[in-house]
C-alpha atoms as a PDB file:
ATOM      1  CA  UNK A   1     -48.687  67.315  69.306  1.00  0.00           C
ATOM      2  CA  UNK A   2     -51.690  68.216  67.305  1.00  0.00           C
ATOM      3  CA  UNK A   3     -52.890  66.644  63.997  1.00  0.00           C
ATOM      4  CA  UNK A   4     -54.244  70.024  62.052  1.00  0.00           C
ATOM      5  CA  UNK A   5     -55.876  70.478  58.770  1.00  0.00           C
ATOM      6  CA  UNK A   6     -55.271  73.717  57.774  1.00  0.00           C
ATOM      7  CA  UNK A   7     -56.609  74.201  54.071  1.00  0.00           C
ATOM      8  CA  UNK A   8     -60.506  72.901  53.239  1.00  0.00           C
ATOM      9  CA  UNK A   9     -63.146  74.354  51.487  1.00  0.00           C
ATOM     10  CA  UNK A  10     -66.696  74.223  52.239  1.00  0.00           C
ATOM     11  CA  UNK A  11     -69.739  74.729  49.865  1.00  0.00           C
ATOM     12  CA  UNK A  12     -69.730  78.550  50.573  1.00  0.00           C
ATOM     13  CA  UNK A  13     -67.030  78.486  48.126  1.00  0.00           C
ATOM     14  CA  UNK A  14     -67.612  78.525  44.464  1.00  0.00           C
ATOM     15  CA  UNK A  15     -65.852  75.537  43.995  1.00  0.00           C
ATOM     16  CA  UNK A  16     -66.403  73.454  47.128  1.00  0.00           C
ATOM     17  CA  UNK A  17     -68.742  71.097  47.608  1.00  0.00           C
ATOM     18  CA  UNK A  18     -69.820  69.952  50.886  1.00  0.00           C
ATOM     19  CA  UNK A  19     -71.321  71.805  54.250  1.00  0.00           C
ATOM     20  CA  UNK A  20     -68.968  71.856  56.888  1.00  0.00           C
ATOM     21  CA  UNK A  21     -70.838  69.142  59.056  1.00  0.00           C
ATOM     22  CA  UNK A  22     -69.159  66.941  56.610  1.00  0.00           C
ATOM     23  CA  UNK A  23     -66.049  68.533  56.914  1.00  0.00           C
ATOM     24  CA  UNK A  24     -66.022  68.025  60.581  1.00  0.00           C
ATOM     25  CA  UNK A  25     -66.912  64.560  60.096  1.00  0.00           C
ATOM     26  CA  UNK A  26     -64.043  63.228  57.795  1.00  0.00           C
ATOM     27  CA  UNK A  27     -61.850  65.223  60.115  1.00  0.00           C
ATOM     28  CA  UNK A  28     -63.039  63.277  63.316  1.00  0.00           C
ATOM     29  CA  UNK A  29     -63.211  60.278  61.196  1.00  0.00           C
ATOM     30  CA  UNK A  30     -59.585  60.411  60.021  1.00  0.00           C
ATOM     31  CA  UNK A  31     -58.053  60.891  63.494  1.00  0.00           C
ATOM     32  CA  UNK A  32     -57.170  65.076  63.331  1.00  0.00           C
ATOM     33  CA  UNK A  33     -57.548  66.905  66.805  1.00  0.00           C
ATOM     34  CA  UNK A  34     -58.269  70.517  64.892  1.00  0.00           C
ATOM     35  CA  UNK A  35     -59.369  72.154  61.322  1.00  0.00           C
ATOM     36  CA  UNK A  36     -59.682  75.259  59.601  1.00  0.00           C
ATOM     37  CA  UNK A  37     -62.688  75.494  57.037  1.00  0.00           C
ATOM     38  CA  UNK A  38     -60.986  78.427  54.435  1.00  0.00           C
ATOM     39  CA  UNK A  39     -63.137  79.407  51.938  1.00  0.00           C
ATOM     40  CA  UNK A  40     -62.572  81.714  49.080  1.00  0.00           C
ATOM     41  CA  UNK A  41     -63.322  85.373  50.149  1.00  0.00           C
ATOM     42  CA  UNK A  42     -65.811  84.097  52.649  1.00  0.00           C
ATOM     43  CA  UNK A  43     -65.663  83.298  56.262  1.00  0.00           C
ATOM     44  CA  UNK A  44     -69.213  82.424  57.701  1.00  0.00           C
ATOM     45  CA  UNK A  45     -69.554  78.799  57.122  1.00  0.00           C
ATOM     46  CA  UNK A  46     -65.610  78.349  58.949  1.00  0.00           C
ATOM     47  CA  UNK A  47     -66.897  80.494  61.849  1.00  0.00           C
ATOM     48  CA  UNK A  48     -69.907  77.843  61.841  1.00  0.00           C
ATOM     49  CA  UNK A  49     -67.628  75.306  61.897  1.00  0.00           C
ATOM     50  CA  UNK A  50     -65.239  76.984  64.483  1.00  0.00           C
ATOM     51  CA  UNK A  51     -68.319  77.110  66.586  1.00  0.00           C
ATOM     52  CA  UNK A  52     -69.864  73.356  65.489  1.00  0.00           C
ATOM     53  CA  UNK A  53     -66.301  71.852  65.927  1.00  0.00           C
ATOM     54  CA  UNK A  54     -66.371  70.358  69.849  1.00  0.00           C
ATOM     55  CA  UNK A  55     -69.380  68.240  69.162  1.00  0.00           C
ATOM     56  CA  UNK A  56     -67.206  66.349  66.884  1.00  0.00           C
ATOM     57  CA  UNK A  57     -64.218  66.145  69.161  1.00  0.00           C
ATOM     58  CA  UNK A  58     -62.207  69.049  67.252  1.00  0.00           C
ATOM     59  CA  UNK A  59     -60.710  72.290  67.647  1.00  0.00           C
ATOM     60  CA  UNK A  60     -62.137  74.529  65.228  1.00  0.00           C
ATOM     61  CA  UNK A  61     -60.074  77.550  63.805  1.00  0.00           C
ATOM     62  CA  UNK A  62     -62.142  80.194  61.507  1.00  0.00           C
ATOM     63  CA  UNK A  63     -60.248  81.386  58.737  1.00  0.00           C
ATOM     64  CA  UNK A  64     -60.582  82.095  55.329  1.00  0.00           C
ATOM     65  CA  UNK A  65     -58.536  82.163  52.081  1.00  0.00           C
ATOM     66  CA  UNK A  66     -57.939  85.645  50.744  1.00  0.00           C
ATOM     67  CA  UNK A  67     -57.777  86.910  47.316  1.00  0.00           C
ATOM     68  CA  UNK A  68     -55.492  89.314  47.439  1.00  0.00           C
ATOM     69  CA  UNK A  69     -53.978  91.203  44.250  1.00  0.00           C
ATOM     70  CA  UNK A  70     -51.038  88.757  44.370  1.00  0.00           C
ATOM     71  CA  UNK A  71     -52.991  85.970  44.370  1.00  0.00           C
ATOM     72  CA  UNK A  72     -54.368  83.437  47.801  1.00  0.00           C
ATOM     73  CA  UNK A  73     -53.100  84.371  51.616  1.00  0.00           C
ATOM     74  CA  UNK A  74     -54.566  81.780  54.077  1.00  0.00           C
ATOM     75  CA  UNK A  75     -56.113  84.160  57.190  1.00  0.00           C
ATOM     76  CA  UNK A  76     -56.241  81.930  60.166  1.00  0.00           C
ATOM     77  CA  UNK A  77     -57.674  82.937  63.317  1.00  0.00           C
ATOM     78  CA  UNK A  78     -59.418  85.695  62.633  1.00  0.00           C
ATOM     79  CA  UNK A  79     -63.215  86.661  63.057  1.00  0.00           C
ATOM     80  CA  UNK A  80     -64.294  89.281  60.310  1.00  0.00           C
ATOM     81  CA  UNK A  81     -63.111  88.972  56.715  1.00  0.00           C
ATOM     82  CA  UNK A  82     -60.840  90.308  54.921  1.00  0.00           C
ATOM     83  CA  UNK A  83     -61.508  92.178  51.610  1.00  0.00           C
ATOM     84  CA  UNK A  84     -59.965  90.506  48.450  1.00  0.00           C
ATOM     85  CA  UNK A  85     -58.205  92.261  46.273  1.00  0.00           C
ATOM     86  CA  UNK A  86     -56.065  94.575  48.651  1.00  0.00           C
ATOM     87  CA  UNK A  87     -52.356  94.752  47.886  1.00  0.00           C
ATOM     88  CA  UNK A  88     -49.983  91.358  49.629  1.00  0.00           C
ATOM     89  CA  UNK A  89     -48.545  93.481  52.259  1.00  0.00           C
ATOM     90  CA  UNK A  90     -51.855  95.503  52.975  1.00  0.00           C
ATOM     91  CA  UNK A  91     -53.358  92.211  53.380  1.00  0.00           C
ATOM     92  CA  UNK A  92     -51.013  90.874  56.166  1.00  0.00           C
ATOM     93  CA  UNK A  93     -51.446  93.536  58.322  1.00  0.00           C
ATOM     94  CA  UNK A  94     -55.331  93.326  58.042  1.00  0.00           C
ATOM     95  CA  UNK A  95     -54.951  89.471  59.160  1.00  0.00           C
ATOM     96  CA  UNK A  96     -52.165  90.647  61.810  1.00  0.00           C
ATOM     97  CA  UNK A  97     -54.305  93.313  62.946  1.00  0.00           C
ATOM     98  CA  UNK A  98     -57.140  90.586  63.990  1.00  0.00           C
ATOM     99  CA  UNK A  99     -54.173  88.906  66.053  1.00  0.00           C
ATOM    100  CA  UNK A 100     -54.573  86.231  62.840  1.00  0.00           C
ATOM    101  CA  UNK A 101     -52.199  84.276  61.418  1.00  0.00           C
ATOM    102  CA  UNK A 102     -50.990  84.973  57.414  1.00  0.00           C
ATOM    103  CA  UNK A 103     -49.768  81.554  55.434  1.00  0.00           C
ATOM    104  CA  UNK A 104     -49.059  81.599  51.912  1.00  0.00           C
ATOM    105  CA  UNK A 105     -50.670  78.391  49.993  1.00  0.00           C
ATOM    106  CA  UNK A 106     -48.755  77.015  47.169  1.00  0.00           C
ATOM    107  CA  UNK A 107     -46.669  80.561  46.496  1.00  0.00           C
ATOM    108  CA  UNK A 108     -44.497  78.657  43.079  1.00  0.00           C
ATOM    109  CA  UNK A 109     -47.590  77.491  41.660  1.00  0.00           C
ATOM    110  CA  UNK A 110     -48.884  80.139  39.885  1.00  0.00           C
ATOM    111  CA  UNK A 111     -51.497  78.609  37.627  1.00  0.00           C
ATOM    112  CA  UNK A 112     -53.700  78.132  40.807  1.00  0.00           C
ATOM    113  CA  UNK A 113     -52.908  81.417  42.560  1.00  0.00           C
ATOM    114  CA  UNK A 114     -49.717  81.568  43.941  1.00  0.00           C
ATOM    115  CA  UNK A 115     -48.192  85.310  44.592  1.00  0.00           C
ATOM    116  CA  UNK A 116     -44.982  84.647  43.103  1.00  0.00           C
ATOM    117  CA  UNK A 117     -46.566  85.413  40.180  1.00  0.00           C
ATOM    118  CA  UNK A 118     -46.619  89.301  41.383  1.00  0.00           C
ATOM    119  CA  UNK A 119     -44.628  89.394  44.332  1.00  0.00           C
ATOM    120  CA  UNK A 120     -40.843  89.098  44.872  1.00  0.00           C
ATOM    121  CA  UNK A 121     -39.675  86.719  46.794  1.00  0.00           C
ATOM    122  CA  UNK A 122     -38.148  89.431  49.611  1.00  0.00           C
ATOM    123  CA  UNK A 123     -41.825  90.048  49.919  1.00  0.00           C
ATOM    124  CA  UNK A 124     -42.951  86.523  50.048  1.00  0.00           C
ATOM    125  CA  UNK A 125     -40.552  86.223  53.016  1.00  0.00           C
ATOM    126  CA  UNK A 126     -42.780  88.856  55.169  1.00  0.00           C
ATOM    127  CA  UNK A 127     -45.759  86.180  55.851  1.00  0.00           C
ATOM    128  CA  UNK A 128     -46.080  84.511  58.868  1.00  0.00           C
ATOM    129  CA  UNK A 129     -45.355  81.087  57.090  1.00  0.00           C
ATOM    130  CA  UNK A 130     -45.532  79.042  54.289  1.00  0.00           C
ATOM    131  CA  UNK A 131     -47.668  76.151  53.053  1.00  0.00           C
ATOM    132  CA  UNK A 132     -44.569  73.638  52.069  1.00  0.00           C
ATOM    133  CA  UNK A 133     -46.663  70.995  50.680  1.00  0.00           C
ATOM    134  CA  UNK A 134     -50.335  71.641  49.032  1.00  0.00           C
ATOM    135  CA  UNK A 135     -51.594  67.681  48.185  1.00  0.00           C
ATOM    136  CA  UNK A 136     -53.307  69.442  45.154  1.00  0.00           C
ATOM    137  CA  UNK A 137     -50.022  68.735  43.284  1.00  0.00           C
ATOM    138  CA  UNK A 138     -49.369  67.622  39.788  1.00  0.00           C
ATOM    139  CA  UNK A 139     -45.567  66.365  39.934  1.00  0.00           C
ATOM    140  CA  UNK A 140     -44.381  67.925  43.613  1.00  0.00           C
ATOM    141  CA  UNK A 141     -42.135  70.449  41.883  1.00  0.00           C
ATOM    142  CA  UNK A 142     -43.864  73.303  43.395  1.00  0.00           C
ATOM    143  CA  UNK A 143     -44.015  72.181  46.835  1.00  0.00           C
ATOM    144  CA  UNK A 144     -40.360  71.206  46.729  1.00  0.00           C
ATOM    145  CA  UNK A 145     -39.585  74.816  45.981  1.00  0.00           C
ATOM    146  CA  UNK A 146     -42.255  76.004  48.746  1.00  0.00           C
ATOM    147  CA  UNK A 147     -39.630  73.931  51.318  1.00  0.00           C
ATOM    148  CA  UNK A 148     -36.686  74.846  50.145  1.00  0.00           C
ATOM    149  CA  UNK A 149     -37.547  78.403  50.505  1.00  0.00           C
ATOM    150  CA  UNK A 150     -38.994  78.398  53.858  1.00  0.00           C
ATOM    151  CA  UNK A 151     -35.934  76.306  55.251  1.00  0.00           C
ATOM    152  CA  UNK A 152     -33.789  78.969  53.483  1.00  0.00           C
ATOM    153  CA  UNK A 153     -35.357  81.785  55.380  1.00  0.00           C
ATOM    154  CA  UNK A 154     -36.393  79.899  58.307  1.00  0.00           C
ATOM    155  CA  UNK A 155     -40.096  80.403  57.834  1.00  0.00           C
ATOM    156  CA  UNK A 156     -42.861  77.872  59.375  1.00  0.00           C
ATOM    157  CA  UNK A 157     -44.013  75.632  57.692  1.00  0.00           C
ATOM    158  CA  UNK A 158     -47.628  74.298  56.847  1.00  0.00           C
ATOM    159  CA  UNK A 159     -49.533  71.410  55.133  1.00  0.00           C
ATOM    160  CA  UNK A 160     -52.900  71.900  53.505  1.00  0.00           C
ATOM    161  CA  UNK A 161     -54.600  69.059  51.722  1.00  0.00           C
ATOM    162  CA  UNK A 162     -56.461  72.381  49.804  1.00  0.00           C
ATOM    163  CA  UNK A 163     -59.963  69.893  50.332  1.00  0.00           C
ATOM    164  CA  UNK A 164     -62.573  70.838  48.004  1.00  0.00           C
ATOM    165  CA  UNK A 165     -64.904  67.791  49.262  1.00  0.00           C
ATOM    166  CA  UNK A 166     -65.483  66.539  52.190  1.00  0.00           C
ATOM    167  CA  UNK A 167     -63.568  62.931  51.262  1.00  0.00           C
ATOM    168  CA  UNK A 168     -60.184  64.829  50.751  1.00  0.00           C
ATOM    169  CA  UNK A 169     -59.730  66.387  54.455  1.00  0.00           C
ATOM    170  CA  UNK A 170     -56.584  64.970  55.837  1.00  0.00           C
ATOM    171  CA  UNK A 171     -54.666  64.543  52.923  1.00  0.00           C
ATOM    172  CA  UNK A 172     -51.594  66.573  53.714  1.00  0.00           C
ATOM    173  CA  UNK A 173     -51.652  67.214  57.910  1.00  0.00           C
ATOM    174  CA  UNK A 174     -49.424  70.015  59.899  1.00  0.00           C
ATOM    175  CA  UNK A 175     -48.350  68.432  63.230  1.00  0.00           C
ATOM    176  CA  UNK A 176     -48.140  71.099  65.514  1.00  0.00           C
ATOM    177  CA  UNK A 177     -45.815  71.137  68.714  1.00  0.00           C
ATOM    178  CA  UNK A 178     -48.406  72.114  71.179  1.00  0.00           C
ATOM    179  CA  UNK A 179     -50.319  70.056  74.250  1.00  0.00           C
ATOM    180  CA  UNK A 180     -53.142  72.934  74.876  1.00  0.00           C
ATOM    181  CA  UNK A 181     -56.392  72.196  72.503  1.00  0.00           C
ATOM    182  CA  UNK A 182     -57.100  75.771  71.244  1.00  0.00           C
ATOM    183  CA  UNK A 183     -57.051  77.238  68.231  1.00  0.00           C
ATOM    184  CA  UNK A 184     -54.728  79.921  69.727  1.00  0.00           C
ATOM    185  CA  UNK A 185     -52.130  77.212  71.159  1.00  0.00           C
ATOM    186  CA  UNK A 186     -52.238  76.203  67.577  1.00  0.00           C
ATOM    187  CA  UNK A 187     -51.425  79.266  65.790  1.00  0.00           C
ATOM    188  CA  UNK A 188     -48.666  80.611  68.502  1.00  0.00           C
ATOM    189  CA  UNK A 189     -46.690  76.655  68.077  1.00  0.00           C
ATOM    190  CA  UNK A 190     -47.205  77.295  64.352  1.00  0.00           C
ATOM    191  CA  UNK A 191     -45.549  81.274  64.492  1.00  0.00           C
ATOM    192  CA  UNK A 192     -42.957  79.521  66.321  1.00  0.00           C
ATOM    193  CA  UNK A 193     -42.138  77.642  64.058  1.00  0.00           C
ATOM    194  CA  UNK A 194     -43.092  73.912  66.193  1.00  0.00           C
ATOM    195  CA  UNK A 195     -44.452  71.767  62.974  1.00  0.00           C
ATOM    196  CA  UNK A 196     -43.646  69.165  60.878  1.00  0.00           C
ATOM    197  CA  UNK A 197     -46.077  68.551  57.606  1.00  0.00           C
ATOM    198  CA  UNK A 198     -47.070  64.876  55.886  1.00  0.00           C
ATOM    199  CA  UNK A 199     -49.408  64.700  52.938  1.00  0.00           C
ATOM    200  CA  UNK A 200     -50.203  62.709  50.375  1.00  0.00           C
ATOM    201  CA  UNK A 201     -51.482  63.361  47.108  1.00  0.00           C
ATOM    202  CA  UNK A 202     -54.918  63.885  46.228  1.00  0.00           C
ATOM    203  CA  UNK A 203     -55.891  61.750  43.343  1.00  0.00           C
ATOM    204  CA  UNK A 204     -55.769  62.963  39.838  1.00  0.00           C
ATOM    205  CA  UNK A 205     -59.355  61.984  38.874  1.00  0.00           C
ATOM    206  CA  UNK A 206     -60.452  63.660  42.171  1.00  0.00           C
ATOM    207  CA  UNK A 207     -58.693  67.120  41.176  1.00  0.00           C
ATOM    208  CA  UNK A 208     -59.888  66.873  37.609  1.00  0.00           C
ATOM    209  CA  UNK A 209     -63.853  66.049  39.158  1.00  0.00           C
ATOM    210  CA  UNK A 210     -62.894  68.837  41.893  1.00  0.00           C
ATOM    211  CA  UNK A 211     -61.988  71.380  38.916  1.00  0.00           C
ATOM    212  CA  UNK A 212     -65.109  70.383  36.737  1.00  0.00           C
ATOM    213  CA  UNK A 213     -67.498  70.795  39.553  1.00  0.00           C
ATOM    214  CA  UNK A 214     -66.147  73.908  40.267  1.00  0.00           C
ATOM    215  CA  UNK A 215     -66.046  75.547  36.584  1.00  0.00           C
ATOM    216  CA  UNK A 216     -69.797  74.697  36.295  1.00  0.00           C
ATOM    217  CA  UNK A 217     -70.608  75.877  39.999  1.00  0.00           C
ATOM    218  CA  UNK A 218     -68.938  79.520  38.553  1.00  0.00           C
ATOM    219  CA  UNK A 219     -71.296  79.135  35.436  1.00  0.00           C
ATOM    220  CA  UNK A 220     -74.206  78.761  37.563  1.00  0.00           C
ATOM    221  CA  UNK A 221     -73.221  81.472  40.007  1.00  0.00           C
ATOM    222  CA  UNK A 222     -72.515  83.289  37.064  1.00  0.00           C
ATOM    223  CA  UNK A 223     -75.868  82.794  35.224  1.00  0.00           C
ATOM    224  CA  UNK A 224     -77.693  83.268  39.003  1.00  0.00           C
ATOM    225  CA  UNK A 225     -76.139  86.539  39.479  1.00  0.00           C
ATOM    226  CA  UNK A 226     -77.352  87.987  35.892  1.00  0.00           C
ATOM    227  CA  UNK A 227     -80.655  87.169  36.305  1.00  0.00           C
ATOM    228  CA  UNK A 228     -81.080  89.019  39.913  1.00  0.00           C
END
């Protein structure tokens, strides 16, 4: 069995915070044996980390989260990014196509991104698996909806603790029915459907200090960008 953390974000998204050494640190620190770094629309720093992640003890797995035009698809596995914005289905098959792995974070809640918001749920049923519980969470609603949908249609099932800072990785864990160390041992036991998922709730003071930090990182970005 492997301890994986499936959903972080590293400073090379707009609203993360902290370099992936970090990252890898709180990982080792907390006892995981892999993690995926997924940052919005961008995929170098969690190729870094793939690459950084056996001096801490870890199995790295690059990935990204896509912005697709339903909303976020986590890409795991794969080594060249995937353009945001591309139709749900169109994005699959680009992940699939890299021999990646497609999960869909938080698909009820669709103030933060979920695809439900634009997708039906036939099509929802097409990815590869489905984040059950996302410790970003305000009463668990969402996430209970998440598992009762994958159980219903016998998808796999994922945790991601959706980390914006370092502190946070770890929060919600996919244990994942596999002996072999490698971040492809990892995604086949997870296709087959060989996890369970524990989490906990990230603190509300922490999201609200995660959200601000990330609104005024987008100003900044935003202010950066016009001046060029």
């Amino acid at each position: 069995m492997q301890s994986v953390e499936l959903h972080a974000h590293s400073s090379l998204s707009y609203d993360g915070r902290d370099p992936v050494e970090l990252l890898l640190e709180q990982a080792s620190a907390v006892g995981l044996d892999a993690l995926a770094v997924t940052d919005h629309d961008e995929i170098d720093a969690s190729l870094r980390a793939a690459e950084l992640a056996p001096e801490y003890g870890l199995v790295g797995i690059p990935g990204m989260e896509v912005t697709c035009a339903a909303g976020h698809v986590l890409a795991l596995g794969i080594q060249e990014a995937i353009p945001p914005h591309l139709p749900f289905e169109e994005t699959l098959d680009r992940i699939r196509d890299q021999g990646g792995l497609a999960v869909v974070p938080h698909p009820f809640q669709e103030s933060r991104h979920g695809v439900l918001e634009h997708i039906s749920k036939a099509e929802l049923a097409t990815a590869d698996a489905i984040e059950v519980y996302n410790s970003r969470l305000l009463t668990g609603r969402s996430n209970r909806q998440a598992e009762r949908f994958a159980r219903r249609k016998g998808l796999p099932m994922t945790a991601g603790s959706d980390a914006h800072i370092a502190e946070m990785v770890g929060q919600a864990v996919t244990n994942v029915g596999t002996d072999e160390r490698t971040a492809d041992a990892i995604l086949d036991a997870i296709r087959e459907g060989k996890t369970t998922v524990e989490g906990k709730r990230t603190p509300w003071r922490i999201s609200f200090r995660q959200a601000a930090g990330g609104a005024k990182r987008r100003v900044k970005n935003g202010i950066a960008e016009l001046l060029q």
